[in-house]
Protein backbone atom coordinates (compact mmCIF):
# COMPACT_ATOMS: atom_id res chain seq x y z
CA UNK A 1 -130.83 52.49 69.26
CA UNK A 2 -129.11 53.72 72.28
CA UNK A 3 -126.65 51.33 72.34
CA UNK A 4 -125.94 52.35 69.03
CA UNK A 5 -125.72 56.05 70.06
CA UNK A 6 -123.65 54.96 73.03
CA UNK A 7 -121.03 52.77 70.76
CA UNK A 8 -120.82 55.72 68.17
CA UNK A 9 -120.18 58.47 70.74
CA UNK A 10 -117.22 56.19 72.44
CA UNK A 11 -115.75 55.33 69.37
CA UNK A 12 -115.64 59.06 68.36
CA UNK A 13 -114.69 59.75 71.90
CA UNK A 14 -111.43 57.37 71.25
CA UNK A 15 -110.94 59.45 67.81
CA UNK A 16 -110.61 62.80 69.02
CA UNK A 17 -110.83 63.14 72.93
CA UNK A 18 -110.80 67.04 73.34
CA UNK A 19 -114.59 66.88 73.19
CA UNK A 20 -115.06 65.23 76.33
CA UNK A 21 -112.00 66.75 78.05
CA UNK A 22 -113.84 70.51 77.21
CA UNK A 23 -117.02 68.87 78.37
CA UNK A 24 -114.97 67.67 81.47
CA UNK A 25 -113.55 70.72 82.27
CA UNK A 26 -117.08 73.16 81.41
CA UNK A 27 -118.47 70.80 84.55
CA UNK A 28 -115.49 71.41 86.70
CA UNK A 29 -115.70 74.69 86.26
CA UNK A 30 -119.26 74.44 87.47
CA UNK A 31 -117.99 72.47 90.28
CA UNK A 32 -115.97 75.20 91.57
CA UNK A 33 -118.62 78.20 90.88
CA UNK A 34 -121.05 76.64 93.09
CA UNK A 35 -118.85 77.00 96.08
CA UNK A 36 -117.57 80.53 95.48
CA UNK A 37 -121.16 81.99 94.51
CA UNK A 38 -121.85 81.99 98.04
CA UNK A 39 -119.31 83.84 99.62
CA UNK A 40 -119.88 87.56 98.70
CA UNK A 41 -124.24 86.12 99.53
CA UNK A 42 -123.01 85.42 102.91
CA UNK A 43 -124.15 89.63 104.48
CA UNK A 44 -127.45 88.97 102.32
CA UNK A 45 -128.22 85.32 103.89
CA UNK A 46 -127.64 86.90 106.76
CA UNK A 47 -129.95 89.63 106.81
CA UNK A 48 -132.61 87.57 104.86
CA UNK A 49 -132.79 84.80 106.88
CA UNK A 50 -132.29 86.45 110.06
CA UNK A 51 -129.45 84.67 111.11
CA UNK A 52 -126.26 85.43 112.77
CA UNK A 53 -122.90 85.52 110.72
CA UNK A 54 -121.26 82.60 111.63
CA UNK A 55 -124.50 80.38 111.29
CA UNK A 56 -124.64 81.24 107.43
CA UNK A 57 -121.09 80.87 107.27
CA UNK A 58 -122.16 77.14 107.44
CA UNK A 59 -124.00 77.50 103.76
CA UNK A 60 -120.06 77.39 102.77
CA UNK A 61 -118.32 75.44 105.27
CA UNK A 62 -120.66 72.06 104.88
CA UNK A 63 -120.44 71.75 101.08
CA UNK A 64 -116.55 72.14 101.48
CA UNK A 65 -117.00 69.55 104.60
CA UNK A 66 -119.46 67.35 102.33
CA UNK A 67 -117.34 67.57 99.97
CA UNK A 68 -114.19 66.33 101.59
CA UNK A 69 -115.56 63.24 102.64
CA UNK A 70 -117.64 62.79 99.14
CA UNK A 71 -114.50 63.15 97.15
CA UNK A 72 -112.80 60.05 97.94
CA UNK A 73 -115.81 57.80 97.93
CA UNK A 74 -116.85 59.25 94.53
CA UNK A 75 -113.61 58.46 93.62
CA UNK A 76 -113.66 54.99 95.19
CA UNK A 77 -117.07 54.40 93.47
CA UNK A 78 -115.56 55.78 90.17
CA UNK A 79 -112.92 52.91 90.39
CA UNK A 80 -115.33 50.06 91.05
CA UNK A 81 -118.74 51.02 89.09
CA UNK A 82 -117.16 53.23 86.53
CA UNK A 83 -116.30 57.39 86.62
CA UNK A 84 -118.79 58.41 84.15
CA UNK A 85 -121.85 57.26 86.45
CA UNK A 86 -120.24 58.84 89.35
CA UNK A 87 -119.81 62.49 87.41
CA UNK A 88 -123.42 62.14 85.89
CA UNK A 89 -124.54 61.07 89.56
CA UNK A 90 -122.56 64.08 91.19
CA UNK A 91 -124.03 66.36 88.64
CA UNK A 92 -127.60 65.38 89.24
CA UNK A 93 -127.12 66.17 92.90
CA UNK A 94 -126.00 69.40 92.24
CA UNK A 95 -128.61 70.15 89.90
CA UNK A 96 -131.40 68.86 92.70
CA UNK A 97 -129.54 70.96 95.44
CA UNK A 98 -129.81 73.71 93.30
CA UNK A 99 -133.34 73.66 92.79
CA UNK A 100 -133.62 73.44 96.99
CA UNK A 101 -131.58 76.40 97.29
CA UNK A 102 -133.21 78.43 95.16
CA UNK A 103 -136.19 77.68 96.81
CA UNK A 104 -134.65 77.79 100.39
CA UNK A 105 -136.68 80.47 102.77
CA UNK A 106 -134.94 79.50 105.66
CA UNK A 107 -131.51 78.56 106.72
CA UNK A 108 -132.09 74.98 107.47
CA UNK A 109 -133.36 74.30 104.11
CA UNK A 110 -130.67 76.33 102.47
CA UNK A 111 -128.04 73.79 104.57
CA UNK A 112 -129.51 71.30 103.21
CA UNK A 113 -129.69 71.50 99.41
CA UNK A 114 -125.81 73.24 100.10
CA UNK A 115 -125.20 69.62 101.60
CA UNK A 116 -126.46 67.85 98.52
CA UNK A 117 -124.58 69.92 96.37
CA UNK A 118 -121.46 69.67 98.19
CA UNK A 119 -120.86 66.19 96.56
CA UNK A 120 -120.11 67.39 93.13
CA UNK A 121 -116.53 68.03 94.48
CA UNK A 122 -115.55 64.71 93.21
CA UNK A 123 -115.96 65.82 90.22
CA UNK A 124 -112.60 67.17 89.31
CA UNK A 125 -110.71 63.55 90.17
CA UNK A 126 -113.13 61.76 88.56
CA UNK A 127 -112.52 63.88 85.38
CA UNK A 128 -108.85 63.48 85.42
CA UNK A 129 -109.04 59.71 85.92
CA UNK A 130 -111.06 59.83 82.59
CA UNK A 131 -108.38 61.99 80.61
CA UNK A 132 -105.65 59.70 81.83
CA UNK A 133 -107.34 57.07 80.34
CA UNK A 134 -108.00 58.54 76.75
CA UNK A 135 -105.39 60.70 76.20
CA UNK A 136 -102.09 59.59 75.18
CA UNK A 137 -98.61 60.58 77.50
CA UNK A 138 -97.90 63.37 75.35
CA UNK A 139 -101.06 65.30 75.73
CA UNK A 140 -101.77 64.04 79.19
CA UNK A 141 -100.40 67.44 81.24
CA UNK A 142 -102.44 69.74 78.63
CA UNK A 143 -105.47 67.72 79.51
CA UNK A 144 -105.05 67.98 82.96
CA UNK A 145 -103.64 71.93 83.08
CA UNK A 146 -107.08 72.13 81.23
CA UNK A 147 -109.00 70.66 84.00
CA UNK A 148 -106.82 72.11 86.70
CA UNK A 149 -107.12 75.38 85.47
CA UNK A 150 -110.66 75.92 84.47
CA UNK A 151 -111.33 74.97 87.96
CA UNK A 152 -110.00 78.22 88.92
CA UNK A 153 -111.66 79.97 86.45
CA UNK A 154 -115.02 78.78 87.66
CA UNK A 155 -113.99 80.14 91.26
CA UNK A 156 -113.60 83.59 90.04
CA UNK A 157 -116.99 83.24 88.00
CA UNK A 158 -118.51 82.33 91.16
CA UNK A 159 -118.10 85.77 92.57
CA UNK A 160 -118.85 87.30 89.14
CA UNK A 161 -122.28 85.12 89.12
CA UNK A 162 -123.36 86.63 92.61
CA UNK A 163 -122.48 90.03 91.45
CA UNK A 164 -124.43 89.73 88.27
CA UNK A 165 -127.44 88.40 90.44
CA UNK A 166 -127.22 91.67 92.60
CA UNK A 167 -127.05 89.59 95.84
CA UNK A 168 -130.45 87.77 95.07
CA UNK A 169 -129.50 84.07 96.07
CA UNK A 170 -132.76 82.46 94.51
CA UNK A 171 -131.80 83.57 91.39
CA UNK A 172 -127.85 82.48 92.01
CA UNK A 173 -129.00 78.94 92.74
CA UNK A 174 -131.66 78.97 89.94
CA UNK A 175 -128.79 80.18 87.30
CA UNK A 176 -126.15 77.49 89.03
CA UNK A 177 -129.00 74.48 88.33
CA UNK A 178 -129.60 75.69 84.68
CA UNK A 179 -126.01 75.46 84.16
CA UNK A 180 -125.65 72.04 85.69
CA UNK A 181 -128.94 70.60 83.65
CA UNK A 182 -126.78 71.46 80.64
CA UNK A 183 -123.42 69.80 81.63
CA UNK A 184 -125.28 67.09 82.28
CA UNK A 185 -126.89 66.59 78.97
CA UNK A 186 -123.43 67.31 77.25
CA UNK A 187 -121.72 64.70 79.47
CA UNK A 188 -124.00 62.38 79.30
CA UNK A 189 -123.29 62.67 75.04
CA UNK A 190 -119.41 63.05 75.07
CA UNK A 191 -118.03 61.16 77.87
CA UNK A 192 -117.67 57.61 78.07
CA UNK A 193 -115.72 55.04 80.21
CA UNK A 194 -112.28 54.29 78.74
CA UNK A 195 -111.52 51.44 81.45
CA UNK A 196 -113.22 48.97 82.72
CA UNK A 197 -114.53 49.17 85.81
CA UNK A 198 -113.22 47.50 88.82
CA UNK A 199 -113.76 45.48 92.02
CA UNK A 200 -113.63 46.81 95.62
CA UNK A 201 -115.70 47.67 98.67
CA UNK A 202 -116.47 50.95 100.09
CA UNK A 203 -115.02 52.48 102.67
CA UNK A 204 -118.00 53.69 105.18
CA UNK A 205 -116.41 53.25 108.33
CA UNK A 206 -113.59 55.47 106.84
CA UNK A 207 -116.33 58.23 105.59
CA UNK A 208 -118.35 58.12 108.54
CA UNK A 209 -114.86 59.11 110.87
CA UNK A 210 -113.79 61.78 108.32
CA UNK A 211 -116.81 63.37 108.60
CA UNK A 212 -117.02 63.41 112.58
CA UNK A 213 -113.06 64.70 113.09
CA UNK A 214 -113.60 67.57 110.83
CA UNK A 215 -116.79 68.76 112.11
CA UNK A 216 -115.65 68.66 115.25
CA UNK A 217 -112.67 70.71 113.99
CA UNK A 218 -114.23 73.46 112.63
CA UNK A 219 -116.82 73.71 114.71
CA UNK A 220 -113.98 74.33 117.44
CA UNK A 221 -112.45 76.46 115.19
CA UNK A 222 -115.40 78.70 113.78
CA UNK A 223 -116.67 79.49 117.44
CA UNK A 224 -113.26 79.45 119.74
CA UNK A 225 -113.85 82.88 119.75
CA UNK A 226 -117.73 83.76 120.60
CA UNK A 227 -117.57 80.13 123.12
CA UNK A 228 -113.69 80.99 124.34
CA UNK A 229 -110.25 79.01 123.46
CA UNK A 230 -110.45 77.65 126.81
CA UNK A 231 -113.45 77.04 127.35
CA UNK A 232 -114.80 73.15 128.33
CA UNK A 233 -116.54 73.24 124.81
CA UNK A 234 -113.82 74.49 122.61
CA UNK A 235 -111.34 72.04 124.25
CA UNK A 236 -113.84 69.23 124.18
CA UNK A 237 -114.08 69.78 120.65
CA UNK A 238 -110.49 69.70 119.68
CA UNK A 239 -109.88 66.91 121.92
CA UNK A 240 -112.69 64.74 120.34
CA UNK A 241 -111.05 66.11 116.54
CA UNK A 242 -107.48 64.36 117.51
CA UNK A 243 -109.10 61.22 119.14
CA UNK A 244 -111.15 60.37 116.19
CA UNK A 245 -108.72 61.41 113.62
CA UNK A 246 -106.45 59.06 115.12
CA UNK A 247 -108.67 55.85 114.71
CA UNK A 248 -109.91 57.04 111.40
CA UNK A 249 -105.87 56.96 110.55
CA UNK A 250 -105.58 53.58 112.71
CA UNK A 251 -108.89 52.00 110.34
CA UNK A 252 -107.33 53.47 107.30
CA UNK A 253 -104.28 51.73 107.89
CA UNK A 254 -105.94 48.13 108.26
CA UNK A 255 -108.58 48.46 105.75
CA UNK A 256 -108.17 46.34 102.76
CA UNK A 257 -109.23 49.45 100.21
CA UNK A 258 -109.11 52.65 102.33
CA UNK A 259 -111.44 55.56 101.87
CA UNK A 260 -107.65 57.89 101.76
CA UNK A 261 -104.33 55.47 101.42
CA UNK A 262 -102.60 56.80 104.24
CA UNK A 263 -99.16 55.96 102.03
CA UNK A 264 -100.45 58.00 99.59
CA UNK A 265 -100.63 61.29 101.68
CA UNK A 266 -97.04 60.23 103.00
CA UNK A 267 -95.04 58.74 100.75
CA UNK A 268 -92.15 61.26 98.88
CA UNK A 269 -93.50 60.93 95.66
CA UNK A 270 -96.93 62.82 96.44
CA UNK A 271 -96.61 64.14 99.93
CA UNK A 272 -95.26 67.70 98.58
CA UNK A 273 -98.47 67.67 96.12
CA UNK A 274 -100.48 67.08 99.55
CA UNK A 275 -99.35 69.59 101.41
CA UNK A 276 -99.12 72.30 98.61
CA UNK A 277 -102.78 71.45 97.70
CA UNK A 278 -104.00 71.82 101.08
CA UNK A 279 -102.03 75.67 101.64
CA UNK A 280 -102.77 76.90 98.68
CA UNK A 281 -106.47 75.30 99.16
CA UNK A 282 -106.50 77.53 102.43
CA UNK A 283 -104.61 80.71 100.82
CA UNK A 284 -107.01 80.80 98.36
CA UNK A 285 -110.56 80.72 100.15
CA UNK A 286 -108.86 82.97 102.96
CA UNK A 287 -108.40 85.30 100.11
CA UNK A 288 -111.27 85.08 98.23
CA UNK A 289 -113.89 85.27 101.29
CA UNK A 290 -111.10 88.11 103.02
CA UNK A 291 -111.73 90.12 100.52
CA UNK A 292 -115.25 89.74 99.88
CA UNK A 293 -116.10 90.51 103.48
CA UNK A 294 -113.54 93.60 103.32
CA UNK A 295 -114.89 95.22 100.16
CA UNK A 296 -118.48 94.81 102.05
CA UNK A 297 -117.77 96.16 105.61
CA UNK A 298 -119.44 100.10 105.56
CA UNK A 299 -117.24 103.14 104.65
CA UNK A 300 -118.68 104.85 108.49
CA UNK A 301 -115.57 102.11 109.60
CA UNK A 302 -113.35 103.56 108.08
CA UNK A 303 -111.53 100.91 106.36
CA UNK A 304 -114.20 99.38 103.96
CA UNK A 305 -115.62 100.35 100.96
CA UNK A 306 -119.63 99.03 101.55
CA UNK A 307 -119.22 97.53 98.19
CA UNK A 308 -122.36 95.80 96.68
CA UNK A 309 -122.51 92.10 95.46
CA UNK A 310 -121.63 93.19 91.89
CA UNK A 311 -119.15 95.68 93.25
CA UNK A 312 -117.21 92.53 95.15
CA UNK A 313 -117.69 90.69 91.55
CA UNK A 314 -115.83 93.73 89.37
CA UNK A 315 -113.28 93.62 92.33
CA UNK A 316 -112.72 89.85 91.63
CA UNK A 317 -113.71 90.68 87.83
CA UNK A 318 -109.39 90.56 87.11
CA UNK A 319 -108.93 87.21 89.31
CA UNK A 320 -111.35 85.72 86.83
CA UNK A 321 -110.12 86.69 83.37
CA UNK A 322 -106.37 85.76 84.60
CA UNK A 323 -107.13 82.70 85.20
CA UNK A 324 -109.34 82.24 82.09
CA UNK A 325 -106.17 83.44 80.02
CA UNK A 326 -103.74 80.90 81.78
CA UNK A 327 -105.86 78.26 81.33
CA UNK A 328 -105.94 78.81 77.33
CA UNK A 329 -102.29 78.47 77.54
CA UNK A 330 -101.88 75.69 80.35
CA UNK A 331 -100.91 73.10 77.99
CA UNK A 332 -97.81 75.31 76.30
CA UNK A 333 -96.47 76.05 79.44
CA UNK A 334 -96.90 72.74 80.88
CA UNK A 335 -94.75 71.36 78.42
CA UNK A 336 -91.50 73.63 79.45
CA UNK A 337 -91.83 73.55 82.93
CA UNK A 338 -92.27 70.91 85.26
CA UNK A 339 -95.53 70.52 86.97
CA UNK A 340 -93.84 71.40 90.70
CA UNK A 341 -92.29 74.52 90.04
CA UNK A 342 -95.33 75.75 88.07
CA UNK A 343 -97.21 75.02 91.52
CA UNK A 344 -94.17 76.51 93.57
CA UNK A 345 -94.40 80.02 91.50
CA UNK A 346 -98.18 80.09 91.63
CA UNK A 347 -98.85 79.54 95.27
CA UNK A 348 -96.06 82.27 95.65
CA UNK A 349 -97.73 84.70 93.47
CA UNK A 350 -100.68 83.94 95.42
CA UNK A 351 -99.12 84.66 98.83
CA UNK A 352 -97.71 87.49 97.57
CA UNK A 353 -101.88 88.93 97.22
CA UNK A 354 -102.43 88.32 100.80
CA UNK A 355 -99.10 90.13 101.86
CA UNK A 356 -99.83 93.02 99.55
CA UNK A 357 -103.25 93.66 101.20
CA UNK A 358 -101.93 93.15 104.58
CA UNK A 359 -99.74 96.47 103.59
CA UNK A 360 -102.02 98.09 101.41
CA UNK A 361 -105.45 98.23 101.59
CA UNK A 362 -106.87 101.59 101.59
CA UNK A 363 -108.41 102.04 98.20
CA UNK A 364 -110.31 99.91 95.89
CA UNK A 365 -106.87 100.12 93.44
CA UNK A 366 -105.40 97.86 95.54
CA UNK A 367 -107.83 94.92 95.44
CA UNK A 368 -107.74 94.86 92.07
CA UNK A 369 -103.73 94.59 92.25
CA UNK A 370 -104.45 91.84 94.72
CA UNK A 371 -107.07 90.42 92.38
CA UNK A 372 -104.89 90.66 89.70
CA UNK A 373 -102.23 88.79 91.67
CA UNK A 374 -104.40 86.05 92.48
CA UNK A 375 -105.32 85.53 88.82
CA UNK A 376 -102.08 84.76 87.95
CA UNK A 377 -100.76 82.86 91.11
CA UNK A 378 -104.45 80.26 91.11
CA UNK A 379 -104.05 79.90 87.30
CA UNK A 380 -100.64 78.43 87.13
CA UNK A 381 -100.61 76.83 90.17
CA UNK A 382 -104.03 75.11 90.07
CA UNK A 383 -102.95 74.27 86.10
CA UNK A 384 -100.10 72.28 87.19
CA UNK A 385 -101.83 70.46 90.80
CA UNK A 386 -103.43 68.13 88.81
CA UNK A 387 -100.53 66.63 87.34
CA UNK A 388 -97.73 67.11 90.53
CA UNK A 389 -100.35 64.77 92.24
CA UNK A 390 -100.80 61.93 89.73
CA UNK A 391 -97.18 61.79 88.04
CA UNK A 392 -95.51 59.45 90.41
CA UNK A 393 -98.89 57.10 90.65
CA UNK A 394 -99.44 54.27 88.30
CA UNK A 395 -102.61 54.93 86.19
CA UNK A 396 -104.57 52.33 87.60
CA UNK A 397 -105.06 54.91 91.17
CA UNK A 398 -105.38 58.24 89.17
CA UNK A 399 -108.93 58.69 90.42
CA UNK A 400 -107.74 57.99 93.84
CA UNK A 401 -104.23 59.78 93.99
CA UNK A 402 -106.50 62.70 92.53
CA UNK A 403 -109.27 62.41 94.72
CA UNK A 404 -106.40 62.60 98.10
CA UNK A 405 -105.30 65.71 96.28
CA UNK A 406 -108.51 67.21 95.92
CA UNK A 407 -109.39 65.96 99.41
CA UNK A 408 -106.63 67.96 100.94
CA UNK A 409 -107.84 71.06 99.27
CA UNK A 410 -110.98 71.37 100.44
CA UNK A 411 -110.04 70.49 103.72
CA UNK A 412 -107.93 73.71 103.65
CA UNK A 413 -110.39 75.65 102.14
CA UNK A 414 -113.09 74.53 104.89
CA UNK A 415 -110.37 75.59 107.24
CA UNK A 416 -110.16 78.80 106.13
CA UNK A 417 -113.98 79.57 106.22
CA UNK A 418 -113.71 78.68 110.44
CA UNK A 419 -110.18 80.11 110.65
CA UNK A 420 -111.47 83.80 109.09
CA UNK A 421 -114.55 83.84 111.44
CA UNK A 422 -112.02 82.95 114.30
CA UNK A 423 -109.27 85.78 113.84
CA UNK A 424 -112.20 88.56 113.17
CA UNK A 425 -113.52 87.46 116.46
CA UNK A 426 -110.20 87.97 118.20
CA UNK A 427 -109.12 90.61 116.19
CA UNK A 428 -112.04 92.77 115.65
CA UNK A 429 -111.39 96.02 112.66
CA UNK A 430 -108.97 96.91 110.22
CA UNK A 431 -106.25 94.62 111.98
CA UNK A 432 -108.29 91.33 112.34
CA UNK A 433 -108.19 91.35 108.28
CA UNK A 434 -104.93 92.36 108.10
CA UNK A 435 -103.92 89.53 109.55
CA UNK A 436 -106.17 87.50 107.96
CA UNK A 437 -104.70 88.42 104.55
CA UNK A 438 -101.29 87.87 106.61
CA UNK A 439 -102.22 84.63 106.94
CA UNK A 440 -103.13 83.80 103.93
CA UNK A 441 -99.26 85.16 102.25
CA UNK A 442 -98.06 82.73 105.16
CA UNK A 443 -99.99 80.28 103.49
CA UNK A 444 -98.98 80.62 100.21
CA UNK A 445 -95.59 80.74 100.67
CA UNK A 446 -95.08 77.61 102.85
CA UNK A 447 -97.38 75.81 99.91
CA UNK A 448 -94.55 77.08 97.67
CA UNK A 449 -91.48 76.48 99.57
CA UNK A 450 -92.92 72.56 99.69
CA UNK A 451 -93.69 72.14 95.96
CA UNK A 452 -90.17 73.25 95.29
CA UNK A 453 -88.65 71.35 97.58
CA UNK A 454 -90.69 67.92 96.76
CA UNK A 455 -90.49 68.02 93.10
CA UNK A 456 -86.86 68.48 93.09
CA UNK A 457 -86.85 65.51 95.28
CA UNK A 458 -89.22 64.05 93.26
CA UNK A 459 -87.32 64.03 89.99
CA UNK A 460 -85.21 60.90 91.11
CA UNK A 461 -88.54 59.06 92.16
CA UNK A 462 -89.72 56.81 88.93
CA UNK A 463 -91.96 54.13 91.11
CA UNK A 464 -95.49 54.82 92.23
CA UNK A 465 -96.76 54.75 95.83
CA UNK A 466 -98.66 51.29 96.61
CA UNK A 467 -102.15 52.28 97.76
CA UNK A 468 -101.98 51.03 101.14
């Protein structure tokens, strides 16, 4: 009987594939609220669990950090065992670290289930290696601007979701693992396996030094300015970040199947999608968490507005329904511009949010203008990513090509968590997030000065990157 079920719902799956690319995209979007639910909770962790500041800033910076290092070994996994085990697997994590978290009365615990939950990253190159597989060429870049983009659009509903909760985080996490129970009923019924699976070997060694540059990193980073720049730890630190992350490059070189192909992340075809991915990864939590923080700091400063958890939601409340409204239309635009200029105008749009609340900040008007800004700028540009970073890859290393993308992201994003907590520590007031949203324009521009560049390059390049 189930096999029968199975067999029905893949051959219906083959007939009409928009089923399982909604379904696909509903648990990306899930994906990304997860992550973003927590930042405005961060002043509330604190103060609930008694905890300092930059010790619940880790409830965000480990599922980004899990989730680097899960996203290419999902994604290796999906290749070899099949990608629909891997997303239902992924899923069921979350759904368990949900549970955790919204039982979680201390901050260990609360790291914890944020740790299991951080693997449902790989969720999002997983997906898009299924929709290569069942759609056809012609629909392919609406399927992925679909993916892309509702990934966005679960960002903003992150913030929305803590807002709605009124700060409380049990009932965040208990909301986030209802959700996830459902997308994993309704992917377990629409998606299937197009492809065979294939053969390969995971990468551990490869995971296992990932994981120990970029803690290492961030750890440097987050507390450079509580320990001191110069100070034997904070040195130590970065110097053990470059020495590993040079023999996890040396390993990745020599390994038969790599954990990241290093010629991937290089080569011309998808090096501009790298980079870009990674900025605009880092504009974009710089922003979002910037501005969260700023709403919340007390009016008595001066400068803030002592906005509540819904008040930072209604803030982002125009971030959210931008990108819900390019994501509708993803596909139509997709089809008249190319996917690299779409990313070029959107990280733009999005550095141009950080440099308008470096300038202007002092009313609540203007984070909605900067909200507004971000909207636009995260829903074409995270439309089109998908597709500037598997176009010059032969279909075969989707997953993978999409997986480095993804990979990249996050790691920028993580950054951004350790680099905000660094320049408010140096910077204390009014100017530290000035030139935090500074940094973030900075950001967004360089992320759109290299998607321009790269996929004018790019149009000449035909041949896909070899995997190693």
């Amino acid at each position: 009987m189930a096999t029968a079920v199975a067999s029905a719902a893949r051959e219906t799956s083959m007939r009409n594939p928009w089923p399982t690319v909604v379904s696909l995209a509903f648990a990306a979007s899930i994906a990304a609220l997860q992550n973003t639910a927590v930042v405005p909770l961060l002043p509330v962790l604190q103060r609930e669990l008694h905890a300092s500041l930059s010790a619940v800033s880790w409830t965000l910076t480990i599922s980004l950090l899990v989730a680097a290092v899960a996203t290419p070994l999902l994604s290796r996994f999906g290749d070899m065992y099949g990608r629909r085990p891997m997303i239902l697997g992924a899923l069921a994590l979350l759904v368990a670290g949900s549970v955790m978290a919204a039982l979680a009365t201390s901050l260990t615990w609360l790291i914890v289930a944020r740790i299991l939950q951080g693997a449902v990253a790989a969720l999002v190159p997983l997906s898009i290696g299924v929709v290569r597989d069942m759609l056809p060429r012609q629909q392919l870049a609406t399927g992925i601007g679909v993916l892309s983009a509702t990934m966005g659009f679960g960002s903003g509903g992150g913030m929305i979701l803590a807002g709605l909760a009124a700060g409380d985080y049990h009932l965040v996490f208990w909301i986030t693992g209802g959700i996830s129970l459902v997308a994993v009923v309704i992917v377990a019924f629409l998606v299937r396996d197009v492809a065979p699976a294939g053969k390969g070997r995971p990468d551990f060694a490869g995971a296992v030094l990932l994981t120990a540059w970029l803690v290492a990193l961030l750890l440097a980073i987050s507390e450079g300015g509580s320990w001191g720049w110069t100070s034997p730890g904070v040195l130590g630190l970065f110097a053990a970040a470059v020495v590993l992350a040079a023999v996890w490059v040396l390993v990745e070189r020599k390994v038969a199947e790599p954990l990241v192909a290093m010629s991937m992340l290089l080569h011309r075809g998808t090096v501009g999608a790298t980079v870009s991915s990674m900025l605009l990864g880092f504009s974009f939590f710089t922003m979002l968490t910037g501005m969260s923080q700023f709403a919340q700091v007390p009016v008595a400063t001066g400068y803030g507005f002592g906005a509540s958890t819904l008040q930072v939601g209604l803030f982002l409340l125009p971030s959210t329904l931008f990108m819900l409204v390019i994501s509708l239309f993803a596909g139509r635009i997709m089809r008249r511009f190319a996917a690299s200029y779409m990313v070029a105008t959107g990280a733009a749009v999005t550095g141009l949010s950080g440099a308008w609340l470096a300038v202007e900040h002092g009313t609540p008007a203007t984070l909605y203008v900067a909200s507004s800004l971000m909207g636009v700028g995260l829903g074409v540009g995270y439309a089109a990513l998908g597709t500037m970073a598997v176009e010059h890859v032969e279909p075969s290393k989707t997953a993978l090509a999409a997986g480095v993308n993804a990979l990249v992201r996050i790691v920028g994003g993580s950054v951004a968590g350790a680099a905000i907590a660094a320049i408010l520590a140096a910077r204390p007031g009014v100017l530290g997030f000035q030139w935090v949203f500074g940094t973030a324009a900075v950001a967004g521009l360089f992320a759109a000065v290299f998607a321009a560049v790269y996929g004018r390059l790019n149009s000449r390049v035909v041949t896909a990157p070899s995997a190693h």
